[in-house]
Protein backbone atom coordinates (compact mmCIF):
# COMPACT_ATOMS: atom_id res chain seq x y z
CA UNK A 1 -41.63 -17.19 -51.50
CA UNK A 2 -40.73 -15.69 -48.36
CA UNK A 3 -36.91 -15.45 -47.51
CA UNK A 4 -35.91 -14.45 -51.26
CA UNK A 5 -37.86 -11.50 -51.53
CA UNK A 6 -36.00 -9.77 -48.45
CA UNK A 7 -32.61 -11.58 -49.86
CA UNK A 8 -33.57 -9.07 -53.39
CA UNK A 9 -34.03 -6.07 -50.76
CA UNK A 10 -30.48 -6.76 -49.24
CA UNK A 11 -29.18 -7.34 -52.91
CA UNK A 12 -30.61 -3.73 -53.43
CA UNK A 13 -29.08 -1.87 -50.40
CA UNK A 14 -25.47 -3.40 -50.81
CA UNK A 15 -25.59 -2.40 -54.67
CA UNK A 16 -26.54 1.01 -53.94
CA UNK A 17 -24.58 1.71 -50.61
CA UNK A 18 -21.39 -0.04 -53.08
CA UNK A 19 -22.11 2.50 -56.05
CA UNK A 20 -22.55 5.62 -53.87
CA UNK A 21 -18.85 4.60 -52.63
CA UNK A 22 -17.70 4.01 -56.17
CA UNK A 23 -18.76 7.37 -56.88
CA UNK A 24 -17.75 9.03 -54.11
CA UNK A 25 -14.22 7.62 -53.93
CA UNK A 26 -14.01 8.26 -57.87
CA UNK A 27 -14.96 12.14 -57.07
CA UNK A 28 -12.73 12.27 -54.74
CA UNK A 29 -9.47 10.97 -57.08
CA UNK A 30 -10.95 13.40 -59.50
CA UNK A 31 -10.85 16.36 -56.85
CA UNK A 32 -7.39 14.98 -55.94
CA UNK A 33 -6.30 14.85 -59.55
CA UNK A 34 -7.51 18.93 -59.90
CA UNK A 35 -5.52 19.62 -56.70
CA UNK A 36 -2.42 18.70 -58.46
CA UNK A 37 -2.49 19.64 -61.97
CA UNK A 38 -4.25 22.80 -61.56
CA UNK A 39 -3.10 24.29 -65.03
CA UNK A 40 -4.27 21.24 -66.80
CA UNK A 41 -7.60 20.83 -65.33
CA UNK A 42 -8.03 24.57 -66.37
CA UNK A 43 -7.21 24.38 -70.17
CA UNK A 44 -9.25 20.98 -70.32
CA UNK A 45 -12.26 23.17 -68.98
CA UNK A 46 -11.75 25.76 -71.29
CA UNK A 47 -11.51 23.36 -74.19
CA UNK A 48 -14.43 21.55 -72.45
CA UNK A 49 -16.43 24.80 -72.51
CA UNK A 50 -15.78 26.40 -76.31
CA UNK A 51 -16.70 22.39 -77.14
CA UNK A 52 -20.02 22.69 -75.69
CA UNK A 53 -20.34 26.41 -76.96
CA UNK A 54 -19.56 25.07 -80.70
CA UNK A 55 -21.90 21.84 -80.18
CA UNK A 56 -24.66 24.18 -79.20
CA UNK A 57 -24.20 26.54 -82.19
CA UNK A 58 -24.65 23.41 -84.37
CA UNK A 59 -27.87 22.20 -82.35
CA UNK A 60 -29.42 25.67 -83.44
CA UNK A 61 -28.35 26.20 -86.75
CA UNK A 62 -28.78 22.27 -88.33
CA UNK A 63 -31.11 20.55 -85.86
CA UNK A 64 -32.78 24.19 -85.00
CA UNK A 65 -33.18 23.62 -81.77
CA UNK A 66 -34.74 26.65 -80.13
CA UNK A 67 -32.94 30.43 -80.34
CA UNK A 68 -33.77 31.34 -77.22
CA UNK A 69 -32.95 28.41 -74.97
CA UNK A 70 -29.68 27.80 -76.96
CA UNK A 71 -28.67 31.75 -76.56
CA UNK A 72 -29.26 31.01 -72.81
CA UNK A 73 -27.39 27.65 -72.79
CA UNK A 74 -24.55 29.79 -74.64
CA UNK A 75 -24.58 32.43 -72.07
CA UNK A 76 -24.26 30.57 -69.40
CA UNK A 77 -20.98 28.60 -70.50
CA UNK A 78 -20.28 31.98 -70.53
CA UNK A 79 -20.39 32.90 -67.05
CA UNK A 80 -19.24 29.57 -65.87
CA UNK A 81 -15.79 30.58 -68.02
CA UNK A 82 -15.69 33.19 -65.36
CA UNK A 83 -15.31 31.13 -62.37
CA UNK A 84 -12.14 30.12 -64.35
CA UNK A 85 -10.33 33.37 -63.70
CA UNK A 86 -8.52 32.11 -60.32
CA UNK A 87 -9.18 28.93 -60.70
CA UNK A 88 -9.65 26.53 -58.49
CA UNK A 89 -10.15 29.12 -55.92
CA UNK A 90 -13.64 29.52 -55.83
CA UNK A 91 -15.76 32.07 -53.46
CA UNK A 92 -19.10 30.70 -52.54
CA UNK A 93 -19.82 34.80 -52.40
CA UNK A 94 -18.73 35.72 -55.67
CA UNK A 95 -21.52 36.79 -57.69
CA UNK A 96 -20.52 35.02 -60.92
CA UNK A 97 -20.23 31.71 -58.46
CA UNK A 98 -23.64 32.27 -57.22
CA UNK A 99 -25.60 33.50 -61.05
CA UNK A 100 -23.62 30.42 -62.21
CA UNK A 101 -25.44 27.97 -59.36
CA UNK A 102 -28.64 30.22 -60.77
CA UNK A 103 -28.08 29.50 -64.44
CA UNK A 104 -27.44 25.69 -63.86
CA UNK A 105 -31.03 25.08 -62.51
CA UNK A 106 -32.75 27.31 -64.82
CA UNK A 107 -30.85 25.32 -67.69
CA UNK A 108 -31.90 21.95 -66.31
CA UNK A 109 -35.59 23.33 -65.80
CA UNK A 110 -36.29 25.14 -69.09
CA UNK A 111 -34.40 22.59 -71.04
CA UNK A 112 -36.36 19.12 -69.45
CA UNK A 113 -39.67 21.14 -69.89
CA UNK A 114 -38.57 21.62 -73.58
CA UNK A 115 -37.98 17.62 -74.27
CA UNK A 116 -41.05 17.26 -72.28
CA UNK A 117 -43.03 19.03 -74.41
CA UNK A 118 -44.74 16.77 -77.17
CA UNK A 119 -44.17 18.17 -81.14
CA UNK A 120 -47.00 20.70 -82.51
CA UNK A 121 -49.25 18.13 -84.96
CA UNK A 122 -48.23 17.94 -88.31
CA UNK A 123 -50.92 17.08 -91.24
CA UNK A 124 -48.20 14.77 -92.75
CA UNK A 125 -48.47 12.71 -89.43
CA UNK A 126 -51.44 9.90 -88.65
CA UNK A 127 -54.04 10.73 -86.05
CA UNK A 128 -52.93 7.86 -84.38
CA UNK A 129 -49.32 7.16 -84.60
CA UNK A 130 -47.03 7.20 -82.11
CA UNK A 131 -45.44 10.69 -81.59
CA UNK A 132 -41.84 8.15 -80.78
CA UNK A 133 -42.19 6.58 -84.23
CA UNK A 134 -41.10 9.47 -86.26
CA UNK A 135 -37.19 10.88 -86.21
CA UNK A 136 -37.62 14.07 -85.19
CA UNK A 137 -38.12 13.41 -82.06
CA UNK A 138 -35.34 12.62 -79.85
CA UNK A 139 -34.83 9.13 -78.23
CA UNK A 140 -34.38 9.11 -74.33
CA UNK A 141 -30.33 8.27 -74.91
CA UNK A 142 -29.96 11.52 -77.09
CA UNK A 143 -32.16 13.59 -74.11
CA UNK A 144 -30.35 11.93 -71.91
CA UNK A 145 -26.62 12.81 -73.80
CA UNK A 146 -27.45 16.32 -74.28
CA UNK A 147 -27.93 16.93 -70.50
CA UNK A 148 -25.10 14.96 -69.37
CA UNK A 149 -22.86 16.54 -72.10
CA UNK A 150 -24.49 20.12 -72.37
CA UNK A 151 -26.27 21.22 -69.38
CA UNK A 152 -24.43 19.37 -66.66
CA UNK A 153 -20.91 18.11 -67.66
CA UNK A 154 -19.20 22.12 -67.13
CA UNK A 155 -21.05 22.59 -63.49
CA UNK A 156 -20.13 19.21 -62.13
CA UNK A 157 -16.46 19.62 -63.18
CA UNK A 158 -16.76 23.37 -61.06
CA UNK A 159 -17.95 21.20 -58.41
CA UNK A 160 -15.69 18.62 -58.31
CA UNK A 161 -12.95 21.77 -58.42
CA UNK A 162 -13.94 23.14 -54.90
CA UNK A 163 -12.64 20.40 -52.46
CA UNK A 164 -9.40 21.30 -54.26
CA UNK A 165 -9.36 24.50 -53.92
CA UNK A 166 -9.32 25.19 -50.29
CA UNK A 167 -5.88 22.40 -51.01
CA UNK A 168 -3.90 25.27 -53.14
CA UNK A 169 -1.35 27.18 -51.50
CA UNK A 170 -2.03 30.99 -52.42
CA UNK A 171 1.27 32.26 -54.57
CA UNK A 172 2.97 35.35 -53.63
CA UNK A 173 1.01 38.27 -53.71
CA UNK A 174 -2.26 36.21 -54.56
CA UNK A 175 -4.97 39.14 -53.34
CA UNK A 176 -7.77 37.06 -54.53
CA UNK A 177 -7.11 33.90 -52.34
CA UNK A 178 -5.97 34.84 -49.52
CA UNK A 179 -7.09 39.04 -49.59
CA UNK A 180 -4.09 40.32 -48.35
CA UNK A 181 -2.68 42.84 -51.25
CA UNK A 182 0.42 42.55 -52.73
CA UNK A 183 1.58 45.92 -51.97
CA UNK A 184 0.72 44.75 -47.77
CA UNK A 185 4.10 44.78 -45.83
CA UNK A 186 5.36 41.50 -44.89
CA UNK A 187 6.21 41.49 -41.10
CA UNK A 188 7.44 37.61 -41.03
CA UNK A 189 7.76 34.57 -42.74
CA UNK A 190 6.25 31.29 -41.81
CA UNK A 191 8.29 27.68 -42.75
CA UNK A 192 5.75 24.76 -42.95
CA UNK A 193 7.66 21.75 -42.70
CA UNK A 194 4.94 19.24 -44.09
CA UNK A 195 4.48 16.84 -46.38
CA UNK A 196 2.24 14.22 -45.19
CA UNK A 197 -1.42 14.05 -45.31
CA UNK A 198 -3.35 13.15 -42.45
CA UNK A 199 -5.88 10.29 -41.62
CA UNK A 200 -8.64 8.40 -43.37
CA UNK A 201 -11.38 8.84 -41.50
CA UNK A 202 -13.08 12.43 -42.09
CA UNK A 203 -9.17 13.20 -43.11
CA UNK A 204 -7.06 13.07 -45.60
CA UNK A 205 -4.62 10.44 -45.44
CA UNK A 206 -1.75 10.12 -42.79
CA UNK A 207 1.40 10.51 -44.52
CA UNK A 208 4.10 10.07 -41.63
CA UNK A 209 7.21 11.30 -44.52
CA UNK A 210 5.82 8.50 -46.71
CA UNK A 211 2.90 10.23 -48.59
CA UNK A 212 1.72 13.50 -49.66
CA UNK A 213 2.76 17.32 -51.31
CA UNK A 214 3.54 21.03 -49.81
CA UNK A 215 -0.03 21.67 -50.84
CA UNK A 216 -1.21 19.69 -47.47
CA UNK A 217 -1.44 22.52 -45.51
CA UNK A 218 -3.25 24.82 -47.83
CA UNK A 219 -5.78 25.41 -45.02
CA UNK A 220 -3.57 26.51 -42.76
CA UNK A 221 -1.41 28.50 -45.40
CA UNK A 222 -4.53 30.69 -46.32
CA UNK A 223 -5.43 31.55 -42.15
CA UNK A 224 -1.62 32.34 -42.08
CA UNK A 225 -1.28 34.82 -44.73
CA UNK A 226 -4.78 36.35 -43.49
CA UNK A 227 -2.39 37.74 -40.68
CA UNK A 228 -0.43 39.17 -43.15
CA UNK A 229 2.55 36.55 -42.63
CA UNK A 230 4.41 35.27 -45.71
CA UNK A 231 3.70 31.17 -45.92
CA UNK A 232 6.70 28.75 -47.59
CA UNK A 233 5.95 25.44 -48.15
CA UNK A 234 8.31 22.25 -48.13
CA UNK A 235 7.51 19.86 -50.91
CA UNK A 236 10.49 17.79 -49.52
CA UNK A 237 11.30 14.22 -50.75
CA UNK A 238 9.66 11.17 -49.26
CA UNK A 239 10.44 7.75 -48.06
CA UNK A 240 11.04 5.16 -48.97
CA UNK A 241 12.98 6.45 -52.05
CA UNK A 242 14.24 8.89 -49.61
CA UNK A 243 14.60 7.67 -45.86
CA UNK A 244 15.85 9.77 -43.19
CA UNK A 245 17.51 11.94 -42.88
CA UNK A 246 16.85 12.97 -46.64
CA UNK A 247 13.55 15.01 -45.28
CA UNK A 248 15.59 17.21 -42.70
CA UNK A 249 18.07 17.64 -45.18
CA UNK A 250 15.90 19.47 -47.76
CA UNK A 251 14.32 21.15 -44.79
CA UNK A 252 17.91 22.79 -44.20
CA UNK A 253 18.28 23.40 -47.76
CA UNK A 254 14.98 25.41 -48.06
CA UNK A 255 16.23 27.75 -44.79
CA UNK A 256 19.19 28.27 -45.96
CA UNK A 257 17.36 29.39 -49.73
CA UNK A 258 14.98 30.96 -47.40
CA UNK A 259 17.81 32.97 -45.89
CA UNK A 260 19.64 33.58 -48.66
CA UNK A 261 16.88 34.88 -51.26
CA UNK A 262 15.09 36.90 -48.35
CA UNK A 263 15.00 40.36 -49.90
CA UNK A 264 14.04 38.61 -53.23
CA UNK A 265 10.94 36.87 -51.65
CA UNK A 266 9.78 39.87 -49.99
CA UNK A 267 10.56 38.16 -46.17
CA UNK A 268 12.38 39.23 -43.15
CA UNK A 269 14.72 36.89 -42.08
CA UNK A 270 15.29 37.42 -38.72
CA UNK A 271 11.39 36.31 -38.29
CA UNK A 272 10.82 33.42 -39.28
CA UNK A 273 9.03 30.87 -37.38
CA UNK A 274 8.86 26.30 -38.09
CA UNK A 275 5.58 24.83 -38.01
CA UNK A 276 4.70 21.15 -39.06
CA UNK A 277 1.55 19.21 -38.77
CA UNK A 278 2.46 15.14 -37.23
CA UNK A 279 5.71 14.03 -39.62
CA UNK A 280 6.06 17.81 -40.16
CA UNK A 281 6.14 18.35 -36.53
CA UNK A 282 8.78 16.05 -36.10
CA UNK A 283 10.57 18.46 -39.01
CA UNK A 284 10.15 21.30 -36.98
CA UNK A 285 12.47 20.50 -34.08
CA UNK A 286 14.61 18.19 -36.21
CA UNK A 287 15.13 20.91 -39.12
CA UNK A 288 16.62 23.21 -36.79
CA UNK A 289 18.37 21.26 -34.69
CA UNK A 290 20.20 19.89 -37.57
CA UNK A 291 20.64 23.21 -39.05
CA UNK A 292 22.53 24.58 -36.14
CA UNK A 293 24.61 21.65 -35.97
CA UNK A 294 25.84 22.56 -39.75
CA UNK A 295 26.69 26.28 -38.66
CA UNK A 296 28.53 25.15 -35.79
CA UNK A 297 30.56 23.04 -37.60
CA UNK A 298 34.42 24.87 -38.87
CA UNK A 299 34.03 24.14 -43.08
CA UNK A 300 34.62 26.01 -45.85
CA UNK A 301 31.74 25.24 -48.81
CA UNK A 302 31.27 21.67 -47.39
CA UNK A 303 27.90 19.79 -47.76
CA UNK A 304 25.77 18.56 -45.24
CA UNK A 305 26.93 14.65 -43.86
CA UNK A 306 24.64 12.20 -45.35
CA UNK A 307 23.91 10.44 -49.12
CA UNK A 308 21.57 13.32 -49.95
CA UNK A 309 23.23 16.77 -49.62
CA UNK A 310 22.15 19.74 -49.60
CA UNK A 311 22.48 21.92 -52.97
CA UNK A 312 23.43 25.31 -50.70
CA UNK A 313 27.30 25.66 -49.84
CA UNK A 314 27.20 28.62 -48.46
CA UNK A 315 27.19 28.70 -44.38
CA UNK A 316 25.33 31.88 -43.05
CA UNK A 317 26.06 34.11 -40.15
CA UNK A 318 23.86 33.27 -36.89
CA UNK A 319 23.31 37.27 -37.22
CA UNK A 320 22.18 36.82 -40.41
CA UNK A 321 18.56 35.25 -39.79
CA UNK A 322 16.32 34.64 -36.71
CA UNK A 323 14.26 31.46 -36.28
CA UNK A 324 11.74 32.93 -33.71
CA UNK A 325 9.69 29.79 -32.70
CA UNK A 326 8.44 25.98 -33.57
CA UNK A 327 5.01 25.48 -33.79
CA UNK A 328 4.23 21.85 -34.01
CA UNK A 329 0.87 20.02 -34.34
CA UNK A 330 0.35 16.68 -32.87
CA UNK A 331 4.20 15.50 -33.37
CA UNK A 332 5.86 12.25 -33.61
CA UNK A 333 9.07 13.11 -31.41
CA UNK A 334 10.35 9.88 -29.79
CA UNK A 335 11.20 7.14 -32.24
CA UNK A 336 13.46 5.12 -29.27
CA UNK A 337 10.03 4.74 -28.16
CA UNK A 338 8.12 1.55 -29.55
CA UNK A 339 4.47 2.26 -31.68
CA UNK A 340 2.96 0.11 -29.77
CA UNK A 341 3.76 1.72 -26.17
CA UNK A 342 2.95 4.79 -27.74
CA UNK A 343 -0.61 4.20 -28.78
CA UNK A 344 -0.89 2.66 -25.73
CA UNK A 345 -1.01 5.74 -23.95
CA UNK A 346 -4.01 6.93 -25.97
CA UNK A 347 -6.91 7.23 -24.19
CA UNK A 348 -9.52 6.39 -26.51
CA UNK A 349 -7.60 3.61 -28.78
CA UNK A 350 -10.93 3.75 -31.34
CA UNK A 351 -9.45 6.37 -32.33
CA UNK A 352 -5.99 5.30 -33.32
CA UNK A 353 -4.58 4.75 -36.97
CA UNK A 354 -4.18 0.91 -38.07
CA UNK A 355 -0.98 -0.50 -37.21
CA UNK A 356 -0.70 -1.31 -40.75
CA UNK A 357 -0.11 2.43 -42.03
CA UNK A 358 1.72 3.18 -38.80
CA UNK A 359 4.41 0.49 -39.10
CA UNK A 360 4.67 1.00 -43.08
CA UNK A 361 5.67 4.41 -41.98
CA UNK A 362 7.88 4.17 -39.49
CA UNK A 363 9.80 1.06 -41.58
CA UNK A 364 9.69 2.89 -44.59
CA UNK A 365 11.59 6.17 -42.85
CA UNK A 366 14.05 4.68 -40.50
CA UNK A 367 15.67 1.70 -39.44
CA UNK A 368 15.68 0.70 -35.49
CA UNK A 369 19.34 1.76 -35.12
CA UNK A 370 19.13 5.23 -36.02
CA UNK A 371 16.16 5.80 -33.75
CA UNK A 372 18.34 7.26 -30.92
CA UNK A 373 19.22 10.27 -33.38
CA UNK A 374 18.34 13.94 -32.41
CA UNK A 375 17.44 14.46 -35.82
CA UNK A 376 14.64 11.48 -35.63
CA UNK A 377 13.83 11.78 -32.36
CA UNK A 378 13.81 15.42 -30.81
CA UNK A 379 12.72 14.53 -27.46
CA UNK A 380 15.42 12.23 -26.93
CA UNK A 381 17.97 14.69 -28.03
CA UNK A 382 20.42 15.64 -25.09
CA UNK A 383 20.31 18.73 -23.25
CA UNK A 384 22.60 20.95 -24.96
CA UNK A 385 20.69 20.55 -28.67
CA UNK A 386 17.63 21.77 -27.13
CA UNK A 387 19.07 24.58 -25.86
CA UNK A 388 19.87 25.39 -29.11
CA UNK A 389 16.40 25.34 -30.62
CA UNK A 390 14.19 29.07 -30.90
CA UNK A 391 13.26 30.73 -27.95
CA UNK A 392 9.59 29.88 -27.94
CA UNK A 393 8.24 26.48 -28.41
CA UNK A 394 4.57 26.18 -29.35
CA UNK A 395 3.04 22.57 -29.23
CA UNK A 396 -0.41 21.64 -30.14
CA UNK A 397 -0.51 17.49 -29.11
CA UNK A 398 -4.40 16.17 -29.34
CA UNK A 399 -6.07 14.45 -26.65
CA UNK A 400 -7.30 11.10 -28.56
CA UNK A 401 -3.08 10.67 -30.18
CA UNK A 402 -1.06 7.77 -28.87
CA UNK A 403 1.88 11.13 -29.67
CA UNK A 404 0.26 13.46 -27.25
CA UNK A 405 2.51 11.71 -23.98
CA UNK A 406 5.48 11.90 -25.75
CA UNK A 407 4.73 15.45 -26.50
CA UNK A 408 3.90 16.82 -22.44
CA UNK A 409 6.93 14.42 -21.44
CA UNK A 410 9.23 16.81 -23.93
CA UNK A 411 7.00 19.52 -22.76
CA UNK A 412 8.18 19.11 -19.08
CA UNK A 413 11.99 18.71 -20.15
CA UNK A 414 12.17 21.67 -22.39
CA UNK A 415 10.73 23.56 -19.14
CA UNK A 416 13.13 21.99 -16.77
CA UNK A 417 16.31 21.76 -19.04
CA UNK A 418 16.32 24.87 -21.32
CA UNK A 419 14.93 28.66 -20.60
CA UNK A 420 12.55 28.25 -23.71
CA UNK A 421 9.04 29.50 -23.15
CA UNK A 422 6.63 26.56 -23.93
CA UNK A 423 3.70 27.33 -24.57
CA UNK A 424 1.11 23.64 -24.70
CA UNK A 425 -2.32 23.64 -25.33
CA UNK A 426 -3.74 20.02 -25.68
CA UNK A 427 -6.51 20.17 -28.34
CA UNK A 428 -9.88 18.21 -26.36
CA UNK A 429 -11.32 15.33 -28.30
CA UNK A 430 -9.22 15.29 -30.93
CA UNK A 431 -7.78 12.53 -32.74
CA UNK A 432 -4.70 12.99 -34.84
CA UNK A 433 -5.37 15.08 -37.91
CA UNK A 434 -8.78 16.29 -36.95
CA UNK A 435 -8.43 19.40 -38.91
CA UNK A 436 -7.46 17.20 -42.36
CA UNK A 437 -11.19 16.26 -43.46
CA UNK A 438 -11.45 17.04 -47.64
CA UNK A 439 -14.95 17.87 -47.95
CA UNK A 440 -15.27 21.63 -48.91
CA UNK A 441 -19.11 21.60 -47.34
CA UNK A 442 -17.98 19.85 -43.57
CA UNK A 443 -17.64 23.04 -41.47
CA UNK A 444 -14.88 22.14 -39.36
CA UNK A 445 -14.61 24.27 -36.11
CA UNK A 446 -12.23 23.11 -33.82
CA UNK A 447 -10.06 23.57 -36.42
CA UNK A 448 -10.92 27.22 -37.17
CA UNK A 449 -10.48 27.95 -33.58
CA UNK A 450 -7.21 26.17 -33.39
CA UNK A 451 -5.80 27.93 -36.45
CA UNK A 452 -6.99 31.43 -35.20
CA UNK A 453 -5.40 30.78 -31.82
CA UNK A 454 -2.39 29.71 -33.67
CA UNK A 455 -2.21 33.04 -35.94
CA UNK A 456 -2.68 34.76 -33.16
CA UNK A 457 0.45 33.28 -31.62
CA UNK A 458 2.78 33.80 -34.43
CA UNK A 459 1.51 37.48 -34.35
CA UNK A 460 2.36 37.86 -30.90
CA UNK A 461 5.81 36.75 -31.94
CA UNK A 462 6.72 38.40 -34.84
CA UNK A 463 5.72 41.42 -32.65
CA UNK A 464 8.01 40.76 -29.82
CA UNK A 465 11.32 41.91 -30.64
């Protein structure tokens, strides 16, 4: 036999290429799952930890497995209990982080050389039986049990917890994950209008108001508050349950909470800046836009127009807060324009999302005859609602993005039709979402550059007065 032989090798690779997938995607959904139920994956690893504490108690009393090693084993569920305290942020520095990495290989070496190690003779035995044969000694499936359940099970869930937690937003005052103190003053605040995840490839799912949770920009929430800014996330509602303009209307409604609890959340409300990553960026012109439209408007505790309202009646005084700027990464800002011309303007079309998750978005948002709005479509928005937006306009369009044209082209008119200062800096070799990519271990630095440069932006504004 010739041809079935390399036909058993191909049978080999696809198996193993299709389980390393299987468990990469199902480490993933478990990472994902972490990310959003944070409280519950940290009482089922507390549970999971006092479990393996009690079944190792029993292993040494009844089955009197060996004092040492089990004191050891008992100990070092010990320390892993401490990576718990601000869990699922997790230092690679901290020292209990790096004795528990210590602990886990000493475990797995001193406990496989124990199992390894063949039973001290016994005069009761034959000379020439099989040391197997007798019941004392354990069979490969209860080895193999006791590592799985007792030596590895507590470590791999901490591992599978680390590509979440770079994916929590830090909570007010939350020294630990983001080192800036509580008692720090608070020079600014910082709206993130996103909800939608970003990509597939090395990202982490586009979202285009479809998909996602405020807990997208985590990353960028952490560099933020580095800079001693206060960070407020969105978690608005998505399409299609919600189409437009449902989004921008909960963006209002969190300003206007914003504004209106600012001495309660520690923020100053006269600066504030709107930033938004691709369906968020689209949020950060629109939000406004609509929001000065509202206060404009001669009512007395009226809602906002539309079938979702907002839940804040209560206009507030143009003196009364101070959006300072939009920052915007890689926007969609021309929906008049169709998907197709769009990507067509990308350079490097490789590097385009399918049309399939495109289209899904933009049908599950909008319909065709609302595209024209000013709240969809802030570049088409006539001259005299841009002139209402901030005073400084910070875009951040990448150079592999069927978006990026639309973004110079409303570039160019906000220069040419308003006073703003624009400030554009097309990210090189970029595709849209480049900074989204989940793994914890992928060191990313194009985005670390970008997000500095942006920090140092909204630094420079909050500081102008």
């Amino acid at each position: 036999m010739y041809i079935l032989p390399f036909v058993g090798y191909a049978g080999v690779l696809f198996g193993f290429t299709f389980l390393t997938l299987a468990i990469a995607s199902g480490l993933y959904y478990l990472s994902e799952l972490v990310e959003e139920h944070t409280v519950l994956a940290k009482k089922v690893l507390s549970r999971l930890i006092y479990g393996i504490v009690a079944i190792q108690v029993l292993l040494a009393v009844v089955d009197h497995f060996p004092s040492l090693l089990s004191l050891l084993s008992i100990g070092s569920h010990a320390v892993y209990a401490g990576n718990l305290r601000h869990f699922p942020i997790v230092k690679l520095t901290d020292p209990v982080f790096i004795l528990s990495c210590v602990l886990v290989i000493l475990n797995h070496y001193l406990w496989f050389r124990h199992f390894s190690t063949p039973p001290a003779a016994s005069s009761s035995r034959s000379q020439g039986a099989n040391r197997y044969d007798y019941p004392d000694v354990p069979s490969f499936t209860e080895v193999a049990s006791y590592f799985g359940i007792c030596v590895w099970l507590v470590p791999f869930a901490m591992f599978v917890s680390l590509s979440a937690g770079e994916n929590i937003l830090p909570s007010m005052g939350s020294e630990y994950a983001t080192g800036v103190s509580k008692q720090k003053d608070r020079i600014g605040g910082s709206f993130d209008g996103n909800a939608d995840r970003t990509g597939k490839k090395g990202a982490k799912g586009l979202g285009g108001f479809t998909i996602g949770s405020a807990a997208d920009d985590a990353r960028f929430a952490h560099v933020v508050i580095a800079h001693d800014a206060v960070f407020v996330s969105v978690d608005y509602r998505l399409a299609p349950e919600h189409p437009f303009p449902t989004a921008v209307e909960d963006g209002v409604d969190a300003i206007l909470y914003l504004i209106q609890h600012a001495e309660e959340l520690g923020i100053n409300p006269h600066n504030m800046v709107v930033n938004g990553f691709s369906a968020g960026g689209n949020l950060a012109f629109s939000v406004p836009l609509k929001l000065n439209d509202w206060i404009a408007r001669p009512h007395t505790g009226l809602n906002l127009e539309g079938p979702h309202k907002t839940k804040h009646h209560v206009s507030p005084s143009r003196a009364s807060f101070n959006i300072r700027a939009v920052m915007a990464w890689y926007p969609s800002l021309d929906f008049t324009v169709p998907r197709a011309v769009r990507k067509a303007t990308n350079p490097r079309q490789d590097k385009e999302l399918p049309d399939v998750l495109t289209n899904l978005f933009d049908t599950a948002y909008c319909s065709t005859g609302e595209s024209g709005s000013p709240y969809l479509s802030p570049a088409a928005a006539p001259t005299h609602l841009l002139k209402a937006l901030p005073d400084v306009i910070v875009l951040y369009p990448c150079q592999w993005d069927g978006l990026a044209a639309e973004a110079e082209k409303f570039k160019d008119r906000l220069e040419h039709e308003t006073d703003k200062m624009v400030r554009y800096r097309v990210i090189p070799e970029a595709r849209h979402g480049f900074d989204r990519a989940p793994n914890p271990f992928y060191s990313n630095a194009k985005r670390a550059t970008y997000y500095q440069l942006a920090c140092e932006e909204l630094r420079a504004i909050f500081a102008s007065q």
